[in-house]
N, C-alpha and C. Protein backbone atom coordinates (compact mmCIF):
# COMPACT_ATOMS: atom_id res chain seq x y z
N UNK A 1 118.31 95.66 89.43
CA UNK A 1 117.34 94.86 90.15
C UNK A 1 117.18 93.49 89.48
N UNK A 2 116.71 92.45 89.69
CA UNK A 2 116.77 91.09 89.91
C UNK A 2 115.55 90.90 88.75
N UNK A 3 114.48 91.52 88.53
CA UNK A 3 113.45 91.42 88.29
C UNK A 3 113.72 91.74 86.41
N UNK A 4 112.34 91.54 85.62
CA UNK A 4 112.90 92.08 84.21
C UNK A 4 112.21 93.73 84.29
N UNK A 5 113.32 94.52 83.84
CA UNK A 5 112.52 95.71 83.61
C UNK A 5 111.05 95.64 82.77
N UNK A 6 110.19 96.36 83.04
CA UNK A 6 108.80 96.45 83.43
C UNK A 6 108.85 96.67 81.58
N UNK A 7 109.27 97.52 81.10
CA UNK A 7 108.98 98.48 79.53
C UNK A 7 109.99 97.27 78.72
N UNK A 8 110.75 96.18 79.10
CA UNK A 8 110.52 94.91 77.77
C UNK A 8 109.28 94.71 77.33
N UNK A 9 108.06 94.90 78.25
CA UNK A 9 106.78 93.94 78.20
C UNK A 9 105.82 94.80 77.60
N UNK A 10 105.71 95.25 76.32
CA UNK A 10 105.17 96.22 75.37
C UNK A 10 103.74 95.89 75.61
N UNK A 11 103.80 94.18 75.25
CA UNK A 11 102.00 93.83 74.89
C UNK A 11 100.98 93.81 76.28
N UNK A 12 101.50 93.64 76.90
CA UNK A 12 100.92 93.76 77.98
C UNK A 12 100.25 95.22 78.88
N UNK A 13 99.25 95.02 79.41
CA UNK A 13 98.47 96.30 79.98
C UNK A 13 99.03 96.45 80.74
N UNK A 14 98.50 97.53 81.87
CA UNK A 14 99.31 98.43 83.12
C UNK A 14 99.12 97.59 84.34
N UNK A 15 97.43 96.49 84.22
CA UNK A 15 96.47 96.18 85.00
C UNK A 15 97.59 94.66 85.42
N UNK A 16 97.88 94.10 84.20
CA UNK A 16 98.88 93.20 84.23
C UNK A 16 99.99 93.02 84.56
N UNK A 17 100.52 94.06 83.99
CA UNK A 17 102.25 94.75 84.77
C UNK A 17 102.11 94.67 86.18
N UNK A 18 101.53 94.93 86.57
CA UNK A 18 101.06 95.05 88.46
C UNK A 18 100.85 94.09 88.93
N UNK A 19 100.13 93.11 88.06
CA UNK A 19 100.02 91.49 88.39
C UNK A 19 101.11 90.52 88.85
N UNK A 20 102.00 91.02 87.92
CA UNK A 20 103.01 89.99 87.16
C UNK A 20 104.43 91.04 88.18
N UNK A 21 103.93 91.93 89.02
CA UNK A 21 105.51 92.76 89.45
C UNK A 21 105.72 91.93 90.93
N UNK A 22 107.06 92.34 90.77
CA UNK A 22 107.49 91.58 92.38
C UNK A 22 107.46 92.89 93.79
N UNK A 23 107.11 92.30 94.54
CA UNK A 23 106.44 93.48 95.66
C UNK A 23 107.98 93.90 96.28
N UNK A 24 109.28 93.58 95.61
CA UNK A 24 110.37 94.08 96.03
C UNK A 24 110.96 94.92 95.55
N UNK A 25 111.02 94.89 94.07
CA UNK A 25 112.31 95.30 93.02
C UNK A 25 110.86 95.82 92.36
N UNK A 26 109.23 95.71 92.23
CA UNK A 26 108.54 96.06 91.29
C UNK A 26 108.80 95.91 90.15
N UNK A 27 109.71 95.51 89.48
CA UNK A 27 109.66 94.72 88.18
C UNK A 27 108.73 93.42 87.82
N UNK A 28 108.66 92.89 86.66
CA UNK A 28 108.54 91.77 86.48
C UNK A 28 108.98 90.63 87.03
N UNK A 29 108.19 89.89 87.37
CA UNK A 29 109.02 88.22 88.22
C UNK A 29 109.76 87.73 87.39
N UNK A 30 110.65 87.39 88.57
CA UNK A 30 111.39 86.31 87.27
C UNK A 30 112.10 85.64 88.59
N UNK A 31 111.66 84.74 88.49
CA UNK A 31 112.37 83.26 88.47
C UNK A 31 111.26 83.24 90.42
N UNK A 32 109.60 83.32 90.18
CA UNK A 32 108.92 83.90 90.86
C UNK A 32 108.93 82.49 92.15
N UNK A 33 108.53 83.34 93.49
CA UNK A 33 107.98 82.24 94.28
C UNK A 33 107.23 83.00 95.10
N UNK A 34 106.50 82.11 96.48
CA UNK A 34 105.65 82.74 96.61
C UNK A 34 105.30 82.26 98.11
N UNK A 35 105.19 83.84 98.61
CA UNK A 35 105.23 83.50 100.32
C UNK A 35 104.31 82.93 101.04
N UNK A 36 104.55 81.72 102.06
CA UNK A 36 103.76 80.73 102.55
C UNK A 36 102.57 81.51 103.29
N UNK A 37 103.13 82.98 104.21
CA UNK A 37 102.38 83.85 105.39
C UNK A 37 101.47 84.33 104.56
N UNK A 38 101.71 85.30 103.57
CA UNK A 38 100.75 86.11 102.67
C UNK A 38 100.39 86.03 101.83
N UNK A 39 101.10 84.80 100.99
CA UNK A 39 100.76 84.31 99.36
C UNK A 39 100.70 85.58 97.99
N UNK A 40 102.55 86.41 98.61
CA UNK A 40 102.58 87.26 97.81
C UNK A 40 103.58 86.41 97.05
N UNK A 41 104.06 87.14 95.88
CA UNK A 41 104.71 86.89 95.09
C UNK A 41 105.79 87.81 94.76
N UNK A 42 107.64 87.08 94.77
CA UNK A 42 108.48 87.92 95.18
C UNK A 42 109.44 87.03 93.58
N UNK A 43 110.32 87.70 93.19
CA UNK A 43 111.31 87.11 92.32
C UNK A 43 112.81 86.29 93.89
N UNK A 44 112.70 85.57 92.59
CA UNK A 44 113.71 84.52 93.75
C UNK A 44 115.39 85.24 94.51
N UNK A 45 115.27 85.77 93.75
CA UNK A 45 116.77 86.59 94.04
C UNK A 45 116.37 87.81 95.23
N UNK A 46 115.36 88.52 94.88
CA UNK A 46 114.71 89.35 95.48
C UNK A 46 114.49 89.14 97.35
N UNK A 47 113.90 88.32 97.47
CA UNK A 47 113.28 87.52 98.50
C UNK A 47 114.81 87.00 99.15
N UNK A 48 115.23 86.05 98.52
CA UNK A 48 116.42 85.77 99.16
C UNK A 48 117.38 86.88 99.76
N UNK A 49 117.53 87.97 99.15
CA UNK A 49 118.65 89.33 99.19
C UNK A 49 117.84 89.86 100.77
N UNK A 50 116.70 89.54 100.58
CA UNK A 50 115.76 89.96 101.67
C UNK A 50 116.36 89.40 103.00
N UNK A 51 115.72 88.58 102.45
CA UNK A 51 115.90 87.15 104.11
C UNK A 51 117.16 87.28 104.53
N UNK A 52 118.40 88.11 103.85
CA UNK A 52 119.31 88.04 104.72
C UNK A 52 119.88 89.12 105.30
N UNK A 53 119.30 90.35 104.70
CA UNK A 53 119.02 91.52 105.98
C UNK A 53 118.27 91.60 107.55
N UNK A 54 116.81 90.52 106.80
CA UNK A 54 115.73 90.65 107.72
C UNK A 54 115.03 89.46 107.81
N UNK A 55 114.36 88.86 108.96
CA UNK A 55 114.21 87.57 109.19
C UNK A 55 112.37 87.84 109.25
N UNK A 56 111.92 88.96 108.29
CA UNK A 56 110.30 89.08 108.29
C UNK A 56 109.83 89.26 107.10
N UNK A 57 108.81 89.07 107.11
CA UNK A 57 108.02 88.91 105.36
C UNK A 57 108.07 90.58 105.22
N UNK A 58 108.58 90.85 103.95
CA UNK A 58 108.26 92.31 103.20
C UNK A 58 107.08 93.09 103.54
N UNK A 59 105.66 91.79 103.66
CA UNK A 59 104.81 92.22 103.03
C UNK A 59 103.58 92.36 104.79
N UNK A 60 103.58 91.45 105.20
CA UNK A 60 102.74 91.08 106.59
C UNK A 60 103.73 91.37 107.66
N UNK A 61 105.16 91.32 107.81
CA UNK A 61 106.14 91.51 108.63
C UNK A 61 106.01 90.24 109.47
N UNK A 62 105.46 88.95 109.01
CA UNK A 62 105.37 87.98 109.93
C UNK A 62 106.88 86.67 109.68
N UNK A 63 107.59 86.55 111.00
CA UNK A 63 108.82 85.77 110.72
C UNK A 63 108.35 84.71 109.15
N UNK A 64 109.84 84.87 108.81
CA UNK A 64 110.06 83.83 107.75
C UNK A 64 111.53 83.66 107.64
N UNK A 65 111.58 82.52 106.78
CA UNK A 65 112.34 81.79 105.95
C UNK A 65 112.72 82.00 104.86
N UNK A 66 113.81 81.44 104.16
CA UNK A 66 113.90 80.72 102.71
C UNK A 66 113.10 79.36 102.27
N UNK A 67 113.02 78.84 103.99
CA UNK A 67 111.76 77.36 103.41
C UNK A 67 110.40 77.66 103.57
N UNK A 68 110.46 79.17 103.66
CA UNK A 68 108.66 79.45 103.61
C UNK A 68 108.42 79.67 102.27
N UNK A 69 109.00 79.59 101.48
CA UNK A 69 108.81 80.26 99.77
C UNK A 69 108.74 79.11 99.04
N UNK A 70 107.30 79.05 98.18
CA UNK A 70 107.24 78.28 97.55
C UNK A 70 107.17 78.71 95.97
N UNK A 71 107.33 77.72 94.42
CA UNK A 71 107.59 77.93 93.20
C UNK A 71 106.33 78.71 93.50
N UNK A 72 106.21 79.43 92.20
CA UNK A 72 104.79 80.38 92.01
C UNK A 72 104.22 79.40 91.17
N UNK A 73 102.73 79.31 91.13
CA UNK A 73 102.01 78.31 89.91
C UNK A 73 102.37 78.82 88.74
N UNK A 74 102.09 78.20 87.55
CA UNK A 74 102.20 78.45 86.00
C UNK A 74 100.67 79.15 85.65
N UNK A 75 101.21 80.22 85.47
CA UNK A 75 99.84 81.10 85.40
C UNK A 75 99.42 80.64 83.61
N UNK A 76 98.20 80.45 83.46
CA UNK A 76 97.79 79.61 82.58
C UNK A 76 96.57 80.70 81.96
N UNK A 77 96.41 80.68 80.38
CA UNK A 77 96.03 82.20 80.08
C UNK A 77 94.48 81.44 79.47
N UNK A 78 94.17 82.27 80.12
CA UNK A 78 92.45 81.96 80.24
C UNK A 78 91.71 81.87 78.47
């Protein structure tokens, strides 16, 4: 899978792992963006592998794109 396996990420809680997973591959994001319809968050490889089976969001099933996906923000630690 596209994503980083979940058990690299030792320091991190369960609550977080879930935060930080991609709603495709459930791993860790990596290389994250983020859907214009539902404002989920998918790893870039992920999403793409998607869009070219199926022309609908994973997540709402509402048409999309590759130009509906935008970078994910820089999550910034409180």
């Amino acid at each position: 899978m596209p994503g980083y396996e979940k058990e690299r990420f030792v320091s991190i809680g369960e609550s977080e792992r879930n935060e930080l997973s991609c709603g495709i591959c459930h791993e860790i994001l990596k290389e994250p963006v983020v859907a214009n319809c539902c404002l989920q968050t998918f790893c870039r490889e992920c999403i793409t592998q998607w869009l070219t089976n199926d022309s609908s969001c994973p997540y709402d099933r509402k048409p999309m794109t590759s130009n509906d996906m935008n970078p994910a923000p820089s999550r910034a630690d409180e």
